[in-house]
N, C-alpha and C. Protein backbone atom coordinates (compact mmCIF):
# COMPACT_ATOMS: atom_id res chain seq x y z
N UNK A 1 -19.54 -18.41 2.10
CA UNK A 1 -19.90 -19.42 3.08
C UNK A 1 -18.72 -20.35 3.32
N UNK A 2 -19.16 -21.36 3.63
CA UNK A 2 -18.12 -22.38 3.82
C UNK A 2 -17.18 -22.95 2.75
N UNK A 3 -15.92 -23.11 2.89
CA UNK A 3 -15.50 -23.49 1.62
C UNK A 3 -15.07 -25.15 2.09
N UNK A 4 -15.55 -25.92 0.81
CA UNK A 4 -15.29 -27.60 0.68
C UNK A 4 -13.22 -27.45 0.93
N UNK A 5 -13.10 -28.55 1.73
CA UNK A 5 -11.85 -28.77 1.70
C UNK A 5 -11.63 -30.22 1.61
N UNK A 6 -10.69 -30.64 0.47
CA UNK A 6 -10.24 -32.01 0.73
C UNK A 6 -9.54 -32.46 0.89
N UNK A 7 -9.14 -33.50 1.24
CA UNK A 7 -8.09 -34.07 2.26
C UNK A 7 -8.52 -34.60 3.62
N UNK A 8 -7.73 -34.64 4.62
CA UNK A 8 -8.11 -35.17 5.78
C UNK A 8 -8.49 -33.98 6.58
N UNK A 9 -9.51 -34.63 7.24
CA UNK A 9 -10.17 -33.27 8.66
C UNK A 9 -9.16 -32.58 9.38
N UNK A 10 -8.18 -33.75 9.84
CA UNK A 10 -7.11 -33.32 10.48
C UNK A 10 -6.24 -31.68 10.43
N UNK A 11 -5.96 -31.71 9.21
CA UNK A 11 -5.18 -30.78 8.63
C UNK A 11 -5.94 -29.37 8.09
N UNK A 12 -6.86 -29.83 7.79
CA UNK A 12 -7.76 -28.09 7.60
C UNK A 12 -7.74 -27.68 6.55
N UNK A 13 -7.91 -26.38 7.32
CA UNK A 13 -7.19 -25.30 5.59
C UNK A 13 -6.12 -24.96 5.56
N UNK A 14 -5.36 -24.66 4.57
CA UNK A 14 -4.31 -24.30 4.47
C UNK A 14 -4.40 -22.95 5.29
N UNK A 15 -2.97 -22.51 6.05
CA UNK A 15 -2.77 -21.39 6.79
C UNK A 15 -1.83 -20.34 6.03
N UNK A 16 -2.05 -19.41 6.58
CA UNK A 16 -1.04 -18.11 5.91
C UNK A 16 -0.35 -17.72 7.48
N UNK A 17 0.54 -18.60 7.09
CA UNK A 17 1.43 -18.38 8.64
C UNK A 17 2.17 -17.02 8.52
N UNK A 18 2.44 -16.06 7.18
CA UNK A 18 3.30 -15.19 7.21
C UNK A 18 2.06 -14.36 8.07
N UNK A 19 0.64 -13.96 7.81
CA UNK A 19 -0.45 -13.26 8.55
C UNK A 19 -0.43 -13.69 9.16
N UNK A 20 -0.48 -14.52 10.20
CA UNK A 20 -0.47 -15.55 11.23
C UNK A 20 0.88 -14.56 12.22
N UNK A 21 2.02 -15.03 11.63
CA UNK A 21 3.01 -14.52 12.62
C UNK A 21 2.63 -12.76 13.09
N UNK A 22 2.49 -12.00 11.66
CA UNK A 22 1.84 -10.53 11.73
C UNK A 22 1.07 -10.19 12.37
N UNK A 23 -0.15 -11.02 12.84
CA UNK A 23 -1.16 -11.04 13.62
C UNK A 23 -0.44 -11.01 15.03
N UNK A 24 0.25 -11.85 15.51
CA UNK A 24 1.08 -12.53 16.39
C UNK A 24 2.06 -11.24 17.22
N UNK A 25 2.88 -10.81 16.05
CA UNK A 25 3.84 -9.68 16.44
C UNK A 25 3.05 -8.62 17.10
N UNK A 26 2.16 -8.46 15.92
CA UNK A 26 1.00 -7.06 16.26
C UNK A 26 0.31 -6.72 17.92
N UNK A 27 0.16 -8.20 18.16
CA UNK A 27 -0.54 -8.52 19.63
C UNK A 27 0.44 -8.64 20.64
N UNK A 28 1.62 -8.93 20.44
CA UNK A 28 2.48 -8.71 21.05
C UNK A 28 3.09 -7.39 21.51
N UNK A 29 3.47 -6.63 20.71
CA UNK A 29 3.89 -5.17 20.59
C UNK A 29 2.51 -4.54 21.56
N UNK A 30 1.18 -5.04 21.08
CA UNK A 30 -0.11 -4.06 21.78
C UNK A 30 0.22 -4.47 23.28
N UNK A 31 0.57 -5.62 23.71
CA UNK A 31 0.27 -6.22 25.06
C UNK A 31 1.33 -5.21 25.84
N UNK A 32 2.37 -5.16 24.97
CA UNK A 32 3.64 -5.02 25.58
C UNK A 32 3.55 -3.39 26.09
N UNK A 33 3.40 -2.28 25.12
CA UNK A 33 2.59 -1.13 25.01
C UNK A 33 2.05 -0.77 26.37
N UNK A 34 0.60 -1.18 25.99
CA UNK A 34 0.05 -1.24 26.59
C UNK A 34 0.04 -1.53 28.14
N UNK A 35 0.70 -2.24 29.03
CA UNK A 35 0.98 -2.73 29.75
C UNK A 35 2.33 -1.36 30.53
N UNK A 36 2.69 -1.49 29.78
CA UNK A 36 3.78 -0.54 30.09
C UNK A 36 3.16 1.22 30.73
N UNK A 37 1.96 1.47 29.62
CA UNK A 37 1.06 2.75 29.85
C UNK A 37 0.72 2.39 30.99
N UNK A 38 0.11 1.42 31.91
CA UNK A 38 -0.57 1.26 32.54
C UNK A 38 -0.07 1.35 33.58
N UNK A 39 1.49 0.68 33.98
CA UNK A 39 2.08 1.36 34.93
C UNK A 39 2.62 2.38 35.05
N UNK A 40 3.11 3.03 34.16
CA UNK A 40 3.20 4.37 34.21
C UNK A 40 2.26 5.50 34.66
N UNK A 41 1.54 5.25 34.08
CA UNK A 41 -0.23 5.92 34.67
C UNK A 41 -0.06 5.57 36.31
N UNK A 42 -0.45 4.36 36.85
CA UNK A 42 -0.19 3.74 38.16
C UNK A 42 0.71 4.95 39.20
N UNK A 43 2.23 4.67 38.37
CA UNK A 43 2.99 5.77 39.34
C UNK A 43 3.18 6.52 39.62
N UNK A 44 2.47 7.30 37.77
CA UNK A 44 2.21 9.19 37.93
C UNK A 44 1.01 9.47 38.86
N UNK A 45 -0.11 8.68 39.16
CA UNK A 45 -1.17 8.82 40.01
C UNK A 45 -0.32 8.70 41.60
N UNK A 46 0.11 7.48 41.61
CA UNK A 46 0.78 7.57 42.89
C UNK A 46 1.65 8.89 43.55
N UNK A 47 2.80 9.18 42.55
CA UNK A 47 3.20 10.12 42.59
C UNK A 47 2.36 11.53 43.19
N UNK A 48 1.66 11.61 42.36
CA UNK A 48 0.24 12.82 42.39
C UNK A 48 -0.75 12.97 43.78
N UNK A 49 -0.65 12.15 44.07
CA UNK A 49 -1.71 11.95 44.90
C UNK A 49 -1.35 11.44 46.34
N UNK A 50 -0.32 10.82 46.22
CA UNK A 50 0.63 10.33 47.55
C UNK A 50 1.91 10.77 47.65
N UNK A 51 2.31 11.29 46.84
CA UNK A 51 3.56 11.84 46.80
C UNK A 51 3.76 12.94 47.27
N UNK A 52 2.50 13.72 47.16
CA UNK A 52 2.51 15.37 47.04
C UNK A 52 2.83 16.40 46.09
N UNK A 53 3.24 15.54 44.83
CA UNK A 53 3.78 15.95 43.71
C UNK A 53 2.37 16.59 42.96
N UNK A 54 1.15 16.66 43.27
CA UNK A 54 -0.14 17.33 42.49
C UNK A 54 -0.20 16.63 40.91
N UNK A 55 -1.00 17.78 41.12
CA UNK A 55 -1.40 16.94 39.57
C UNK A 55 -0.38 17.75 38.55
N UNK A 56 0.40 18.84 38.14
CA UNK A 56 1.34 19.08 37.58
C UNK A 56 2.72 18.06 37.62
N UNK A 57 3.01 17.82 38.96
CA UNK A 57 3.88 17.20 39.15
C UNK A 57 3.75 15.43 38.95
N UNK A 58 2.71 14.82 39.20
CA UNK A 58 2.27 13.83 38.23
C UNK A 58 2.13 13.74 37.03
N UNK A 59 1.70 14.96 36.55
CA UNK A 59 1.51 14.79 34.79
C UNK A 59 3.03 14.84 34.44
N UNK A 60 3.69 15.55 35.07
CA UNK A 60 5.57 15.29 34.55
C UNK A 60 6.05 14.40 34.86
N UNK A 61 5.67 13.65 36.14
CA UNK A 61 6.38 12.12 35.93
C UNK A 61 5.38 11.52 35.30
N UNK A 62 4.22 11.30 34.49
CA UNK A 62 3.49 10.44 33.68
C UNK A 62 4.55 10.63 32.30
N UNK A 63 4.89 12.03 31.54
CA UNK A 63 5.66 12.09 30.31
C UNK A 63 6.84 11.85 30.39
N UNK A 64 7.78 12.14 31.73
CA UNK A 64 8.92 11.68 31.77
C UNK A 64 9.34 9.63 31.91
N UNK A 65 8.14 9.56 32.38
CA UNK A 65 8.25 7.81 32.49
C UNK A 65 8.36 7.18 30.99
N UNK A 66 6.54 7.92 30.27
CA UNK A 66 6.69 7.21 29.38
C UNK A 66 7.22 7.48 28.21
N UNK A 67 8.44 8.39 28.24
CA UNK A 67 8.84 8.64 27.22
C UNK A 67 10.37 8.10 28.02
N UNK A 68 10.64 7.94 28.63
CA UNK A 68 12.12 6.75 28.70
C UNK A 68 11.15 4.99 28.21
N UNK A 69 10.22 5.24 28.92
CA UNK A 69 9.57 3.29 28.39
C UNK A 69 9.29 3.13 26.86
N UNK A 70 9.04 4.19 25.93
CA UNK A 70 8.81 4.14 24.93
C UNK A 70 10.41 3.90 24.02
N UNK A 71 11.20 4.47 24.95
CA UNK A 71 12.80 4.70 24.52
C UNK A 71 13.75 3.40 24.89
N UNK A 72 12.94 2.51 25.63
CA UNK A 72 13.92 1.35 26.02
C UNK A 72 12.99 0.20 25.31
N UNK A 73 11.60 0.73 25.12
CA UNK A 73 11.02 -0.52 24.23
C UNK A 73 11.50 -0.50 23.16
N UNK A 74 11.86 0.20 22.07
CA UNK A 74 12.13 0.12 20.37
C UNK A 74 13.38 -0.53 20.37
């Protein structure tokens, strides 16, 4: 349950800022990821479907995208 803390309200509980930052990085990296899939997806559809490139030719620019975005993120 709740744990008693003393001291002032102000200040709380003590934090574990090293989990804190980890948490932080973690959500960062997902946003970043993530975000990135999404346009990629976006252009291989575009590609596919407005391009004339089909769906073979979309699915190769979907792996060729995201495997340069995966290569300029690290």
């Amino acid at each position: 349950m709740a744990e008693h803390q003393t001291g002032p309200v102000e200040t709380g509980a003590p934090m574990d800022y090293k989990e804190h930052e980890k948490t932080y990085d973690m959500f960062i990296t997902a946003t970043k990821y993530g975000s990135m899939l999404l346009i990629v997806l976006l252009l291989a559809m575009t590609a596919g479907f407005f391009g004339g490139a089909g769906l073979l030719g979309g699915l190769l620019v979907f792996i060729i995208l995201l495997a340069v975005g995966v290569f300029l993120f690290r």
